[in-house]
Structures are given as C-alpha cells and as structure tokens.
N, C-alpha and C. Protein backbone atom coordinates (compact mmCIF):
# COMPACT_ATOMS: atom_id res chain seq x y z
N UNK A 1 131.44 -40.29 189.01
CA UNK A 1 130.23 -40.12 188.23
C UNK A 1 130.21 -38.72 187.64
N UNK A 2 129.15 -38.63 186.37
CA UNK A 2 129.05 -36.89 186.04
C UNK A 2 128.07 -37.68 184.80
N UNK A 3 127.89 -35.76 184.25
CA UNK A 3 127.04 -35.92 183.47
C UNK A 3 127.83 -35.54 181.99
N UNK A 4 127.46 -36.39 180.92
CA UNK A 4 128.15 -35.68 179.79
C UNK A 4 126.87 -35.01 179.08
N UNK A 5 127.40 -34.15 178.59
CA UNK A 5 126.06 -32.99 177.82
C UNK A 5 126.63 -32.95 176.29
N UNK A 6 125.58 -33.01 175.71
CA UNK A 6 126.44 -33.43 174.14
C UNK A 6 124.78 -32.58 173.06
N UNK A 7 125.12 -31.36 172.48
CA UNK A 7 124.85 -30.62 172.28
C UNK A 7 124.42 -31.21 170.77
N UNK A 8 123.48 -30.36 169.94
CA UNK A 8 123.21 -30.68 168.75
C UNK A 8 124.02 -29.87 167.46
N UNK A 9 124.38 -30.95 166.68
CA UNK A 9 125.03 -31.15 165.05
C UNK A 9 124.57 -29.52 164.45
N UNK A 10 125.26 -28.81 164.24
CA UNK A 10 125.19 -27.62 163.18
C UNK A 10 126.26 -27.42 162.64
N UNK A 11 126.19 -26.54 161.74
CA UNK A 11 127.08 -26.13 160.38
C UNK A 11 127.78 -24.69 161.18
N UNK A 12 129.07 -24.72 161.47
CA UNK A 12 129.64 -23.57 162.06
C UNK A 12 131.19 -23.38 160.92
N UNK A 13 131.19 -21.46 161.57
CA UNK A 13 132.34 -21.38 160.48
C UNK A 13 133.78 -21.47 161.26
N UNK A 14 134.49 -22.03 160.05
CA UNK A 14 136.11 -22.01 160.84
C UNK A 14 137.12 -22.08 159.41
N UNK A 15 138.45 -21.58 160.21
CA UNK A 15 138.94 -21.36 158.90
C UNK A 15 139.88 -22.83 158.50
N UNK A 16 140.12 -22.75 157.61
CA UNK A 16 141.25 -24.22 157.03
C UNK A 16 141.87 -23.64 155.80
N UNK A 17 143.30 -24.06 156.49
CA UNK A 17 143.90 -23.45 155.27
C UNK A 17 143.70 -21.95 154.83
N UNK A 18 143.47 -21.08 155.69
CA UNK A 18 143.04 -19.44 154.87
C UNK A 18 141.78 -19.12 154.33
N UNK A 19 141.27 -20.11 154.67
CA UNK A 19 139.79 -20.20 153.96
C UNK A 19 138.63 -20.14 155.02
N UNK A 20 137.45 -19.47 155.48
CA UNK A 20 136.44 -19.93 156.05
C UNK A 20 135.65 -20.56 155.76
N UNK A 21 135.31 -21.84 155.87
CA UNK A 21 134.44 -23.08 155.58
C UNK A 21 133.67 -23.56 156.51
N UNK A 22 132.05 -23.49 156.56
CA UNK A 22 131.48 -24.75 157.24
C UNK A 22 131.46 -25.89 157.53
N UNK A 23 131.20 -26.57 158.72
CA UNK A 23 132.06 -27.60 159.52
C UNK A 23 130.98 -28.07 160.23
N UNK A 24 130.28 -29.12 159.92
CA UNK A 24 129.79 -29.67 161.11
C UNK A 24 130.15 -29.87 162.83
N UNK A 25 129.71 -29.43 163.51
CA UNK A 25 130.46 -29.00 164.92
C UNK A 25 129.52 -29.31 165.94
N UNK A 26 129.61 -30.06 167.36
CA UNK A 26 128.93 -30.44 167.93
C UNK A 26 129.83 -30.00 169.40
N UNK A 27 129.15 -29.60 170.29
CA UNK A 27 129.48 -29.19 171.40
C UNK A 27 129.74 -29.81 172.45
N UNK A 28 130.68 -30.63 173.28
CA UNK A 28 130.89 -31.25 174.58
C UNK A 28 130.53 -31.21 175.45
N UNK A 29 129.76 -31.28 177.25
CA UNK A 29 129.98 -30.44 177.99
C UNK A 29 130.28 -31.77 179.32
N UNK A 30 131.15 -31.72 180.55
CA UNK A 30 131.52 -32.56 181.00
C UNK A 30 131.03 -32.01 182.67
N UNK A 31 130.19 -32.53 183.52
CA UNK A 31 129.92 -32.26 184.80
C UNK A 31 130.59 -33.38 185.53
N UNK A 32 131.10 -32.46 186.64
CA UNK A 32 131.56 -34.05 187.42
C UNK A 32 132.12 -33.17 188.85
N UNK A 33 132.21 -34.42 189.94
CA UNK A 33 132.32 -33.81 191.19
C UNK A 33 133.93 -33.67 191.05
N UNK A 34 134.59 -32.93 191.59
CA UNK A 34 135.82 -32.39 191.32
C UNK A 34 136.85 -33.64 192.93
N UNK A 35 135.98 -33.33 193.78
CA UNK A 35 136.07 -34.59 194.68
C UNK A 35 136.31 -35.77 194.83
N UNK A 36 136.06 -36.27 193.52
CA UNK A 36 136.05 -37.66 193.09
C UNK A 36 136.36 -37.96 192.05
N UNK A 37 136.71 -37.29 190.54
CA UNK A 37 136.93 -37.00 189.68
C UNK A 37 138.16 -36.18 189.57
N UNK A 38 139.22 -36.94 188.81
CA UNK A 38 140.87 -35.95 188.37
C UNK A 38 140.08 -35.35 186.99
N UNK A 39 140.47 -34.01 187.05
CA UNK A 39 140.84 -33.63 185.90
C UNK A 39 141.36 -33.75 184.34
N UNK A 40 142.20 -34.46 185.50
CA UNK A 40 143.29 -35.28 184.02
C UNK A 40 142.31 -36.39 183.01
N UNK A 41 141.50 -37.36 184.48
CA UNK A 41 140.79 -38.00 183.65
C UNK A 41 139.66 -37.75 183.06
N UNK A 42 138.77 -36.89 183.45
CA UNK A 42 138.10 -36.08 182.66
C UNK A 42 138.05 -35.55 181.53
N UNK A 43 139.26 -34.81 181.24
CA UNK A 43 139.58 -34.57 179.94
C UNK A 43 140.08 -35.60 179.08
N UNK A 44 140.86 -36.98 179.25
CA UNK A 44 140.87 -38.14 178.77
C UNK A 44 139.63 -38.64 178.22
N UNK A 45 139.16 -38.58 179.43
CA UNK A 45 137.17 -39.29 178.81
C UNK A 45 136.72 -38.35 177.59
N UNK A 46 136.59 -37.00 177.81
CA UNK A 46 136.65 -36.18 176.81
C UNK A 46 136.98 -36.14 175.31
N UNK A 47 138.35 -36.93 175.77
CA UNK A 47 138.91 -36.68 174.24
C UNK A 47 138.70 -37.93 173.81
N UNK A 48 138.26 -39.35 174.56
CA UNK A 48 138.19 -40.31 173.98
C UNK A 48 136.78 -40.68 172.88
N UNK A 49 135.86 -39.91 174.05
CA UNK A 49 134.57 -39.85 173.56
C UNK A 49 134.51 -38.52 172.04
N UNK A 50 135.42 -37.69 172.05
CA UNK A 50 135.58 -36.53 170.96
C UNK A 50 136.41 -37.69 169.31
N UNK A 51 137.13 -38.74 170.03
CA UNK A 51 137.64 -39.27 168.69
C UNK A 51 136.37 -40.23 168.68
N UNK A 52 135.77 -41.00 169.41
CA UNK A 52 134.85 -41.92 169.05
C UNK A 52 133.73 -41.07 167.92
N UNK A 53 133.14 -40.12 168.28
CA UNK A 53 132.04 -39.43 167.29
C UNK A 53 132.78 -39.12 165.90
N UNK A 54 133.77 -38.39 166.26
CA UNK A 54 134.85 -37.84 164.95
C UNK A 54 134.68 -39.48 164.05
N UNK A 55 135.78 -40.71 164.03
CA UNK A 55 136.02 -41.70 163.83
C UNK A 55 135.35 -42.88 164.27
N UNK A 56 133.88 -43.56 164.01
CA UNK A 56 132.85 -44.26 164.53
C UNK A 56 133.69 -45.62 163.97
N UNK A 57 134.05 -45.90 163.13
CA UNK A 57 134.63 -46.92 162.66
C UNK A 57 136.23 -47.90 163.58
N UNK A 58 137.00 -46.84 164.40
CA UNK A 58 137.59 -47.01 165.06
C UNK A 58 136.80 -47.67 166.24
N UNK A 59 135.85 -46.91 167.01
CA UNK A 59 135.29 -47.64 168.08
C UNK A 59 134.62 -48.95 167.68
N UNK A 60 134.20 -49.29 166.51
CA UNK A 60 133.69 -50.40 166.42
C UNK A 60 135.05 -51.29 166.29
N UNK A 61 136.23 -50.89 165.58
CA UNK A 61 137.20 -51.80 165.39
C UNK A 61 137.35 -52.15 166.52
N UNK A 62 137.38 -51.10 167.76
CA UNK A 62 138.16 -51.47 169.02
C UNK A 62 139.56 -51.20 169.05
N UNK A 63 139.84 -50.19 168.12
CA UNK A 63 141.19 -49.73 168.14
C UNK A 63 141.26 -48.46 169.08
C-alpha cells in the first residue's frame, strides 16, 4: 500500500533544444512502506502512472 501525491498543473521553465520554454509540469510524489514495497516496483508504478497522464489515449487503448 502507499500514498500517491500528485501535485497541481503549472507552467515551468525548461530548456529544449537550447531554448528555455514553458512546459506544463506536474509533480509526483510516491509514499510507501519500504517493508512491503520494492523499490523497483515503486518506481515502475511511477513511471507507469507518469506515461498514463503524459499519453491518456494509450491508457484508454490499453496499450
């Protein structure tokens, strides 16, 4: 079990390409008992839930 913490939508700067550009950017945050919870999968859940928001169309495909 844990808690995911999922922070609010703002305009942050980053660069692309040599350039600094605003970026919609939303913050992660992952609690979990270390006891019962790998790491490994944690950050899996992480990144699965980081492409689901990125790409909404994928999770509905079910790809």
């Amino acid at each position: 079990s844990g808690i995911l913490g999922m922070h609010a939508i703002q305009e942050r700067a980053v660069v692309r390409n040599g350039e600094v550009v605003a970026r919609p950017m939303m913050y992660l945050a992952l609690s979990y008992d270390h006891r019962v919870v790998d790491g490994k999968e944690a950050v899996t859940f992480l990144v699965r839930i980081k492409e689901a928001i990125e790409d909404p169309a994928r999770l509905a495909l079910g790809i």
